[in-house]
Protein backbone atom coordinates (compact mmCIF):
# COMPACT_ATOMS: atom_id res chain seq x y z
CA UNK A 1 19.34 -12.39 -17.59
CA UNK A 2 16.62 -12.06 -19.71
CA UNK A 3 16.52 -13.97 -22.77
CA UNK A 4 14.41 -13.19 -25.01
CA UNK A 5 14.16 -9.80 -26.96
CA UNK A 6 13.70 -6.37 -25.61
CA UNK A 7 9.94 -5.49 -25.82
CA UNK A 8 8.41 -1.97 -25.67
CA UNK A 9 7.00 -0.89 -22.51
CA UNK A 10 3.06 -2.24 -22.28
CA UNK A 11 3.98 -4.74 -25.52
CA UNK A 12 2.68 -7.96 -24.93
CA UNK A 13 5.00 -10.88 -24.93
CA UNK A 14 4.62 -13.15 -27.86
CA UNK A 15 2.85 -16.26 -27.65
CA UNK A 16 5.88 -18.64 -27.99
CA UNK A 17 6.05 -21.08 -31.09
CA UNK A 18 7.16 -24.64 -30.86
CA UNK A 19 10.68 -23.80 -31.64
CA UNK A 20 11.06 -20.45 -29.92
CA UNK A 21 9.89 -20.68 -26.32
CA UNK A 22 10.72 -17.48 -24.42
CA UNK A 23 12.20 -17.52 -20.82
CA UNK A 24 13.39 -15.39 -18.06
CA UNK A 25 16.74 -16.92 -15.93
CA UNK A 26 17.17 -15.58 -12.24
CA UNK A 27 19.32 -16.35 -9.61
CA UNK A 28 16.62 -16.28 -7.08
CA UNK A 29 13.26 -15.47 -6.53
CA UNK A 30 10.83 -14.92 -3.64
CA UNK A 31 7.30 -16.47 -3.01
CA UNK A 32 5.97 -16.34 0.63
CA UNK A 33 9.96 -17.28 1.27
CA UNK A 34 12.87 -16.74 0.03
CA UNK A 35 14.52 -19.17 -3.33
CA UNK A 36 18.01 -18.67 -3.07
CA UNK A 37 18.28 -20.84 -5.86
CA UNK A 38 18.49 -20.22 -9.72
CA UNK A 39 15.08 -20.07 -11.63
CA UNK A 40 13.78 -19.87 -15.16
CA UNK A 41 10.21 -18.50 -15.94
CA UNK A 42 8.55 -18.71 -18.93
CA UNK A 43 5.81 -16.26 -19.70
CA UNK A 44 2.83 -17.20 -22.30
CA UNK A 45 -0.49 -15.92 -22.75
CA UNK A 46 -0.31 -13.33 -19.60
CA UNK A 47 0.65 -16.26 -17.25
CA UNK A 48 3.75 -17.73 -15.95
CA UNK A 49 3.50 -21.22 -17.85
CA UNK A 50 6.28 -23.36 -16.29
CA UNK A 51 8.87 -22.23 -13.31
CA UNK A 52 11.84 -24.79 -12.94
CA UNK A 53 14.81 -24.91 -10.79
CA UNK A 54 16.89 -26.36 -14.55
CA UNK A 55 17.72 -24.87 -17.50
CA UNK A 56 15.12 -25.34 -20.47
CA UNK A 57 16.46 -27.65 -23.68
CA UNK A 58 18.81 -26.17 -26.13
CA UNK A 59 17.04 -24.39 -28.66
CA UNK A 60 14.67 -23.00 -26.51
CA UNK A 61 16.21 -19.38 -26.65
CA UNK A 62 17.77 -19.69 -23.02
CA UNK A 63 21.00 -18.45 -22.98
CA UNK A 64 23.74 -16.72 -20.67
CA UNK A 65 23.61 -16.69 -16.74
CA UNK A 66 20.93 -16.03 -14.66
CA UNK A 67 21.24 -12.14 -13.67
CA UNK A 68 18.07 -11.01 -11.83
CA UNK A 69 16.22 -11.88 -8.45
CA UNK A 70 12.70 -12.21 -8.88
CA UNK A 71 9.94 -10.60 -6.70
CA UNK A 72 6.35 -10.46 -6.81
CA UNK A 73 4.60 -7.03 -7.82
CA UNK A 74 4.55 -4.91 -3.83
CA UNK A 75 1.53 -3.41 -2.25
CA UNK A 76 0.82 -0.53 -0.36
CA UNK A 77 -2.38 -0.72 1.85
CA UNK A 78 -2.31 3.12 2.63
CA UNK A 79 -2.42 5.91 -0.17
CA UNK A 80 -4.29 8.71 -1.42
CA UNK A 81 -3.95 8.51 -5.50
CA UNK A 82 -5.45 12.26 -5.60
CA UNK A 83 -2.87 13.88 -3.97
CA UNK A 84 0.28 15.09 -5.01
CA UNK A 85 3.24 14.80 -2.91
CA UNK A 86 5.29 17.42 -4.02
CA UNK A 87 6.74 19.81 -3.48
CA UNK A 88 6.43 19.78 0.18
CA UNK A 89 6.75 23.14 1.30
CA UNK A 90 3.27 23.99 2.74
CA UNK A 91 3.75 27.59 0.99
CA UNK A 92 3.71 26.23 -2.45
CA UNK A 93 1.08 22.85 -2.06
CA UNK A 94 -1.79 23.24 -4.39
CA UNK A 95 -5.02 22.15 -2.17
CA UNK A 96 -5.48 18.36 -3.11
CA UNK A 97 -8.87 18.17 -5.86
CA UNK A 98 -8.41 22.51 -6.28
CA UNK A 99 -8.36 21.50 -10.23
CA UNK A 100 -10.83 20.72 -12.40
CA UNK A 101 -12.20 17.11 -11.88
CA UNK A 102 -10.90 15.60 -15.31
CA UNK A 103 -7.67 17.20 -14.76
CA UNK A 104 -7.19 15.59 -11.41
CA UNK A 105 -8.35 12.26 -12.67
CA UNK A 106 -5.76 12.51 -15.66
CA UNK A 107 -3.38 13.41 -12.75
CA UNK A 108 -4.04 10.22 -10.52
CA UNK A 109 -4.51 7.98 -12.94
CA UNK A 110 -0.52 8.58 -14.01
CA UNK A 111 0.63 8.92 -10.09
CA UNK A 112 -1.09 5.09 -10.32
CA UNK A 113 0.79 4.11 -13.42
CA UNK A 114 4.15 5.29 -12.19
CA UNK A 115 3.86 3.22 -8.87
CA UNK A 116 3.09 0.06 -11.34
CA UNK A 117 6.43 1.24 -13.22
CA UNK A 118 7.80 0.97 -9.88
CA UNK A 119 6.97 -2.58 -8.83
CA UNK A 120 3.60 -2.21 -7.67
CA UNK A 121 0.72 -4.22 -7.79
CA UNK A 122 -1.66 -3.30 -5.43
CA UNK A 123 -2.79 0.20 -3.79
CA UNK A 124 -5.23 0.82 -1.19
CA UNK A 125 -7.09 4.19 -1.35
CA UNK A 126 -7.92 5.71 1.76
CA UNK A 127 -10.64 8.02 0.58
CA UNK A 128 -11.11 11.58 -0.85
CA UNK A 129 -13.81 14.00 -1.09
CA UNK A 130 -14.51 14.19 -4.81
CA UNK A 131 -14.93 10.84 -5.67
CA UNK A 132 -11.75 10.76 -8.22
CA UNK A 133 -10.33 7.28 -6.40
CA UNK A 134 -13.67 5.83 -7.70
CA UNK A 135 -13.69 7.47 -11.20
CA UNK A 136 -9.66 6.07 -11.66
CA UNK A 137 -11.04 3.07 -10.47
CA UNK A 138 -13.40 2.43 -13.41
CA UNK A 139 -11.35 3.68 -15.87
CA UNK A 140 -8.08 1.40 -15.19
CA UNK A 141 -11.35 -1.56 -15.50
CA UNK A 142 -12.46 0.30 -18.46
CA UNK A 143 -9.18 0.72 -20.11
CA UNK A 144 -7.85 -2.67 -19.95
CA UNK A 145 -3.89 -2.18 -20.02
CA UNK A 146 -2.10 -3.87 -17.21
CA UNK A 147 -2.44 -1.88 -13.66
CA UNK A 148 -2.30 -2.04 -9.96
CA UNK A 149 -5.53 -3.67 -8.48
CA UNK A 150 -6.57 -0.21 -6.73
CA UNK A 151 -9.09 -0.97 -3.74
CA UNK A 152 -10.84 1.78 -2.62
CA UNK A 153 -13.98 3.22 0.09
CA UNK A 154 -15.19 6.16 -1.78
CA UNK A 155 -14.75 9.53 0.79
CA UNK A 156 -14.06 8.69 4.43
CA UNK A 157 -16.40 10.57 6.80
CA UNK A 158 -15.65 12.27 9.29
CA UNK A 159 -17.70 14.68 11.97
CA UNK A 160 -18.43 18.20 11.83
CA UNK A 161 -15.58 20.61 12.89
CA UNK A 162 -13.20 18.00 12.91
CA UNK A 163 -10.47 16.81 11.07
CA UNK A 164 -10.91 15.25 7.56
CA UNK A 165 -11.75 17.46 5.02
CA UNK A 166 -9.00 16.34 2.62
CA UNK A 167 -9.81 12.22 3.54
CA UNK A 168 -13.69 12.24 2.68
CA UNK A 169 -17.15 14.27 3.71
CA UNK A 170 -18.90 15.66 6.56
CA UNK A 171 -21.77 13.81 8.54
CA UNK A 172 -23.78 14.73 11.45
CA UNK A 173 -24.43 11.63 13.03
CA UNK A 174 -23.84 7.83 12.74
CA UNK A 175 -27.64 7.87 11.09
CA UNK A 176 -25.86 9.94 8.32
CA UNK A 177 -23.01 7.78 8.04
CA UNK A 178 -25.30 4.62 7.88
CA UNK A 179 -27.28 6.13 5.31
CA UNK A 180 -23.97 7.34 3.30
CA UNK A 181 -22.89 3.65 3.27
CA UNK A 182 -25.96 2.14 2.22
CA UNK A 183 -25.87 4.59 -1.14
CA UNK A 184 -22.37 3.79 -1.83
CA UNK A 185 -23.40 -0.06 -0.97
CA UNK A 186 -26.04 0.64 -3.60
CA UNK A 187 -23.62 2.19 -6.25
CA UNK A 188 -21.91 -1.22 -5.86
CA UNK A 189 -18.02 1.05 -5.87
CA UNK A 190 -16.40 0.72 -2.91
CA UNK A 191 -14.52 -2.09 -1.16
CA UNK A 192 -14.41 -1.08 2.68
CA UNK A 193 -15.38 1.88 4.88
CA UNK A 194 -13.43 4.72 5.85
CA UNK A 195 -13.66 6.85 8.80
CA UNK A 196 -11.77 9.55 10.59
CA UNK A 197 -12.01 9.26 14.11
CA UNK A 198 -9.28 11.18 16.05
CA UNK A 199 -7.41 14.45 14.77
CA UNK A 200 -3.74 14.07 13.44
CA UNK A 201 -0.57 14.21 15.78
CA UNK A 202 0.58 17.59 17.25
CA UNK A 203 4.86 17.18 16.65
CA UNK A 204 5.72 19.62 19.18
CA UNK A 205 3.31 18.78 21.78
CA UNK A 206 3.69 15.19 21.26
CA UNK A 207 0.05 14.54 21.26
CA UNK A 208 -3.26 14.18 19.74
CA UNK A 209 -5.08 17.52 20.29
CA UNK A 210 -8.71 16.80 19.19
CA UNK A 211 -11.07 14.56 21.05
CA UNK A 212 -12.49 11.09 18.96
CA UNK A 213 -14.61 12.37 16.93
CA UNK A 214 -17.47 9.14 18.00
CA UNK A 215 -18.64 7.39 21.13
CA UNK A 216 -17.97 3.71 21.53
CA UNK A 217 -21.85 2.92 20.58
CA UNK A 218 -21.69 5.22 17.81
CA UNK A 219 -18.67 3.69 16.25
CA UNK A 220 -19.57 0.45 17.13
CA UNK A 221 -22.93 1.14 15.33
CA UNK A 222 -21.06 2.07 11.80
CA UNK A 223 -18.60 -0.81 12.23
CA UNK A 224 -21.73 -3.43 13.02
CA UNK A 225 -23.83 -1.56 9.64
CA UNK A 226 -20.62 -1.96 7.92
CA UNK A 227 -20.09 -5.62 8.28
CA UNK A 228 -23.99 -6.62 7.60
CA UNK A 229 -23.51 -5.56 4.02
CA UNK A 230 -19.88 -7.11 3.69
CA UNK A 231 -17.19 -4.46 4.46
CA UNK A 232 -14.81 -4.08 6.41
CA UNK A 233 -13.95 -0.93 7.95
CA UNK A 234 -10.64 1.10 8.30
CA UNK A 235 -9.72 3.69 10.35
CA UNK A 236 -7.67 6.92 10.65
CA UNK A 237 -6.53 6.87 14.23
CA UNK A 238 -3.54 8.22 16.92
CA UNK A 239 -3.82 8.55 20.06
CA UNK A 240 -4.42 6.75 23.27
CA UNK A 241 -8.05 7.93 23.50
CA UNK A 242 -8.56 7.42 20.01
CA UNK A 243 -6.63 3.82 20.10
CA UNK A 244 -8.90 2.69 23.06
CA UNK A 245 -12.24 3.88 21.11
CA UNK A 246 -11.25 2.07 18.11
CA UNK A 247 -10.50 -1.24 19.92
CA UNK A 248 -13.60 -0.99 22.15
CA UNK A 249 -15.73 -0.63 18.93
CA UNK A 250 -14.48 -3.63 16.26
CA UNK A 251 -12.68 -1.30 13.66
CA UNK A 252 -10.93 -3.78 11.81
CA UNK A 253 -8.33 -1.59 10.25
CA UNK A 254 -6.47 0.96 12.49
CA UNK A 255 -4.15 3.51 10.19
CA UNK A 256 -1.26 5.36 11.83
CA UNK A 257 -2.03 4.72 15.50
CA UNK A 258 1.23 6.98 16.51
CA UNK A 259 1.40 6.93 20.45
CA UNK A 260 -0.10 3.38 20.81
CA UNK A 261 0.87 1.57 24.13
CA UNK A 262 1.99 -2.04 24.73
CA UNK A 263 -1.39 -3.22 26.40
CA UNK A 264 -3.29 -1.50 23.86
CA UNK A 265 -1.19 -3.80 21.35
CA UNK A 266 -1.92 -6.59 23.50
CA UNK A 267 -5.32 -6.23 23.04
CA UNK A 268 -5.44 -5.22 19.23
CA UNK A 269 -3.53 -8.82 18.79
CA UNK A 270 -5.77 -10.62 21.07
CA UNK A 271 -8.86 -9.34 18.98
CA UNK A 272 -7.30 -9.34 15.16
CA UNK A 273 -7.51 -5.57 14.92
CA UNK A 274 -4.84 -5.01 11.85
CA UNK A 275 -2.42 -2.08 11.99
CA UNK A 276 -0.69 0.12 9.76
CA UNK A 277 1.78 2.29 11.21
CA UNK A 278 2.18 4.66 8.07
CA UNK A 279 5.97 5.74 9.37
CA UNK A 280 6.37 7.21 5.81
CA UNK A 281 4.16 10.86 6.23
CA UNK A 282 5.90 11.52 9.35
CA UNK A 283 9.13 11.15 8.66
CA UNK A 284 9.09 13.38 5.64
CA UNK A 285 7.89 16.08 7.71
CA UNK A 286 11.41 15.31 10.03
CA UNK A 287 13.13 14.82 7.03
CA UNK A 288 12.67 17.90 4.45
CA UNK A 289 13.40 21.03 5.79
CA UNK A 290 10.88 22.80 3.23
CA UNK A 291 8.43 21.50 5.49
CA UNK A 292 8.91 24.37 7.95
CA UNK A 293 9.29 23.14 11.01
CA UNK A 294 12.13 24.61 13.84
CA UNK A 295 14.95 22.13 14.65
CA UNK A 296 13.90 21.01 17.88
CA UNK A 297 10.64 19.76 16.29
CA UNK A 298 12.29 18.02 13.38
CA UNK A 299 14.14 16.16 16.51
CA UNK A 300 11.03 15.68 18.12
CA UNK A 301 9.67 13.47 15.08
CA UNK A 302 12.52 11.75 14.76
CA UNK A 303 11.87 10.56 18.75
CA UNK A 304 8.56 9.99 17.60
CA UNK A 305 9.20 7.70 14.84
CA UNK A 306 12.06 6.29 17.46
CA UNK A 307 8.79 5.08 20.07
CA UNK A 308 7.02 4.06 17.21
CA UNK A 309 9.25 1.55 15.96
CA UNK A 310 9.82 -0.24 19.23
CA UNK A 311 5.66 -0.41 19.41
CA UNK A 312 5.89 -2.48 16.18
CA UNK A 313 8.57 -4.55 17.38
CA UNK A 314 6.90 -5.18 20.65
CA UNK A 315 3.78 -5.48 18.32
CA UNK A 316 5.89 -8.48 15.82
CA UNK A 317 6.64 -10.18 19.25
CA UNK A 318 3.36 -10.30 19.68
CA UNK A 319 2.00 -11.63 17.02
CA UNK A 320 -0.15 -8.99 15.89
CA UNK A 321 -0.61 -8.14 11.99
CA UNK A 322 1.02 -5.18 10.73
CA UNK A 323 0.86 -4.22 7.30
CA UNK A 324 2.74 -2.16 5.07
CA UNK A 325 1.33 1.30 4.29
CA UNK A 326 2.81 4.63 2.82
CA UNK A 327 0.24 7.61 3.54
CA UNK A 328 1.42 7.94 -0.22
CA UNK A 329 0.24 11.69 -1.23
CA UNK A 330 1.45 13.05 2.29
CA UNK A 331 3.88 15.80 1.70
CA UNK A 332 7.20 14.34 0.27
CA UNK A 333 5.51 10.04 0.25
CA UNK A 334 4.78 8.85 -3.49
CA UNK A 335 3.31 5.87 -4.86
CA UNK A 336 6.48 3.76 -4.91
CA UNK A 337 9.49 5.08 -3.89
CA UNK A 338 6.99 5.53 -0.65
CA UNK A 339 6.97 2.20 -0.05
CA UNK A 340 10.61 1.53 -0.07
CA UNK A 341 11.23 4.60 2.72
CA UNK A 342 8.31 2.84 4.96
CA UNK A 343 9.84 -0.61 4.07
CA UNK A 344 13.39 0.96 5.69
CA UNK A 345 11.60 2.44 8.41
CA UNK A 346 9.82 -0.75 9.50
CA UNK A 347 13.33 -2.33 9.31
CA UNK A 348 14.52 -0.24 11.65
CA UNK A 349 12.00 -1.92 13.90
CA UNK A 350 14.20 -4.65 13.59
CA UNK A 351 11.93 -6.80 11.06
CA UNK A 352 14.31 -9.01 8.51
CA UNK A 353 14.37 -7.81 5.08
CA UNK A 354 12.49 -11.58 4.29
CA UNK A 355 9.81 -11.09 6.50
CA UNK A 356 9.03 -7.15 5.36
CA UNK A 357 9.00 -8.67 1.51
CA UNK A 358 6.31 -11.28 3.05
CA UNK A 359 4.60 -8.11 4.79
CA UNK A 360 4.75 -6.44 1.40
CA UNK A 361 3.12 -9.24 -0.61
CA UNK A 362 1.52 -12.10 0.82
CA UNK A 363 0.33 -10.30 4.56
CA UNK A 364 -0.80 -7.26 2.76
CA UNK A 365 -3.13 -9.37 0.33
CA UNK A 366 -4.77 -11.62 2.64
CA UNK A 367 -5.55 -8.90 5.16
CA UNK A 368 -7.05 -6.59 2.62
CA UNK A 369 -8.70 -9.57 0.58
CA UNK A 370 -7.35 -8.64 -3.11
CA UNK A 371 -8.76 -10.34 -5.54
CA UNK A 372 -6.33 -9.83 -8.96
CA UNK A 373 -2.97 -9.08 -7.36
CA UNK A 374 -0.60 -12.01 -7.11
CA UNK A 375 1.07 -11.96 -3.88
CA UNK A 376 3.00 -15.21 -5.36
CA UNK A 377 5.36 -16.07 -7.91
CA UNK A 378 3.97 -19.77 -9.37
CA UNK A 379 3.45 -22.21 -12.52
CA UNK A 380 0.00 -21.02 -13.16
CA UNK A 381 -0.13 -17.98 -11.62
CA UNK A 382 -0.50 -14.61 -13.52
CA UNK A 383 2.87 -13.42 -14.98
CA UNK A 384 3.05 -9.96 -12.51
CA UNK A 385 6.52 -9.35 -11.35
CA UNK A 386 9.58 -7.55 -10.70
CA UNK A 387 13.16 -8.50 -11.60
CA UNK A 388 15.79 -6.86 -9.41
CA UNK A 389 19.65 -6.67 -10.13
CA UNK A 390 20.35 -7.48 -6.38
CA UNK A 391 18.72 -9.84 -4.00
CA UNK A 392 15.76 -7.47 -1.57
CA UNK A 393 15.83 -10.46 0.94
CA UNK A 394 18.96 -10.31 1.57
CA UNK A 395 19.17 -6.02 1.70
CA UNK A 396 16.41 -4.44 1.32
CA UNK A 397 18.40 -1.42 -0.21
CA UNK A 398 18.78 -3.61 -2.76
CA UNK A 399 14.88 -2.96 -3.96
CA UNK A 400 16.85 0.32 -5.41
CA UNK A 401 18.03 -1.93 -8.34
CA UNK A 402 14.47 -2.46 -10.01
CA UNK A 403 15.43 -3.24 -13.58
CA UNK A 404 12.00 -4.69 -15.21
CA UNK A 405 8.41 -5.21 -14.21
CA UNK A 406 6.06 -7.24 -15.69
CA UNK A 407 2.22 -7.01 -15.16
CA UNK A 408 -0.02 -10.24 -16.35
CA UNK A 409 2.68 -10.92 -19.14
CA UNK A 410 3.17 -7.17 -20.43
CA UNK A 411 6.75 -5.98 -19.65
CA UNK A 412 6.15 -2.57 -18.37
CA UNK A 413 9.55 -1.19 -17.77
């Protein structure tokens, strides 16, 4: 339970006086593993000051059972914070950006603070046109109220009549893209390189129609300019075609990846490519009629999503990294709730509720090198968590109970 008084949301705890020290008792908590063991926290000064396995001295304003299960803040390593998600039918979407550009930063910036409300502490954007993922960037730095570390590459680029327009900008050639990086390297913004190198899946046809968008030596040349200045480079990707391109060239990050086969896995784990399945975006489309499609294609997605959870568990047996990404701004995938839906659908993979909370925290951070966001709960650390009424390692359902978050001391919800 918690035990000491209700706060109001973004109210900083107060430091604690020598005779009132304020604590937090759980039954459990999870750090890299799971404690199925009681816990007591105590917050002070925007970090957790002391994390023991006994109750604190009487006086010290502990009192009651322990009620909640503790869980560092999630992450999702795939969204889009400028697009809306809803409503879903194609009929009555708003084109992402269409609005004027301090109405759809006013717009992200509170799709970002929602996903914090919802337990989460780290969001990687995956580019847009109009540069609004950098402008939210500097103004959660500017602001300084507790938020989600937000990584993000600036646009994506992608190549002319191909797919991409909502995920970044046009460019002619890799000299175009080169020189695109070095100004954004410049503008010191961005934290990785995007780029869109195959089309998106065709449901009914069960394909990739589009051919990759680069040559191996052209991609290879934007992943080799990439990693001279320090970034690493993601990419949107599906197909077979696409798949072997982006292995062939040293893309670090591959996103989606839908039709991927097990020797192309092989070799992804062999050379530390990361991937991020993103089932999330397409089973929205399966799931929500609005989205218009006939009845034999909804069941066609669902087969899809079927294959592409036995790829990931041939891909876990194989010791490659996956990581845990929404597509959040798809159709129907938001900032939080997101996450739990591609959470359930990487459990039906077969992957244990413990290990997806590991892929949610720890995996997710070291891949994508955060730098604020505490994939740990520890004496020391920086007081950003989530307190759940039921234990998310042991169902992760259970990550439906949220009852408070706290982000570097500041109980948010």
């Amino acid at each position: 339970m918690l035990v000491f008084p209700p706060l109001h949301p973004n109210s900083i705890l107060p430091s604690p006086s020598e005779t009132s020290i304020r604590w937090i008792a759980c039954r459990g908590w999870f750090s890299e593993r799971a404690h199925d063991a009681p816990v007591w926290l105590r917050i002070e000064d925007g970090k957790i000051a002391d994390l023991r396995p006994t109750p604190p001295a009487e006086g010290d304003c502990a009192a009651g059972e322990p009620l909640f299960y503790a869980v560092p803040l999630l992450s999702d390593t795939h969204v889009h914070v400028y697009m809306e998600p809803w409503p879903v039918d194609p009929a009555q979407r708003r084109p992402p950006g269409s609005q004027a550009f301090e109405v759809e930063v006013e717009h992200a910036l509170r799709r970002v603070d929602a996903a914090l409300a919802l337990g989460i502490g780290l969001l990687r954007d995956m580019g847009d046109p109009h540069g609004i993922n950098l402008e939210v960037r500097r103004r959660l730095a500017a602001r300084g109220s507790p938020s989600p570390e937000l990584l993000t590459p600036g646009p994506g680029f992608y190549r002319p009549q191909k797919y991409g327009r909502f995920l970044g900008v046009q460019r002619e050639t890799a000299a175009d893209i080169l020189a695109s990086i070095d100004e954004l390297h410049r503008q010191g913004d961005i934290d990785f390189v995007k780029v869109v190198t195959t089309g998106i899946v065709d449901f009914s046809g069960r394909r990739v129609k589009q051919a990759p968008q680069f040559t191996v030596p052209e991609l290879a040349q934007v992943v080799a300019h990439a990693h001279r200045l320090g970034y690493k480079v993601a990419s949107h990707c599906s197909g077979q075609e696409g798949i072997d391109l982006n292995l062939a060239a040293g893309v670090d990050f591959i996103e989606h990846a839908y039709f991927i086969r097990e020797d192309q896995i092989d070799r992804l784990a062999e050379g530390g490519a990361i991937w991020t399945p993103t089932f999330a975006p397409v089973h929205a489309q399966g799931f929500h009629p609005e989205c218009g499609w006939r009845g034999e294609v909804r069941e066609t997605i669902e087969s899809i999503l079927q294959e592409h959870a036995a790829r990931v568990a041939y891909a876990a047996r194989k010791g490659a990294t996956v990581l845990a990404g929404t597509d959040a701004g798809s159709p129907g995938v938001g900032m939080g709730a997101g996450l739990r839906l591609e959470l359930a659908r990487l459990a039906m993979a077969g992957i244990p509720a413990d290990r997806l909370l590991r892929m949610a925290t720890m995996d997710n951070a070291r891949a994508l090198g955060a730098r604020r966001y505490a994939p740990k709960i520890f004496a020391g650390g920086p007081a950003s968590f989530a307190l759940y009424e039921k234990s998310p390692w042991q169902d992760l359902r259970n990550l439906d109970t949220l009852k408070h978050v706290f982000c570097d001391g500041r109980l948010i919800r």
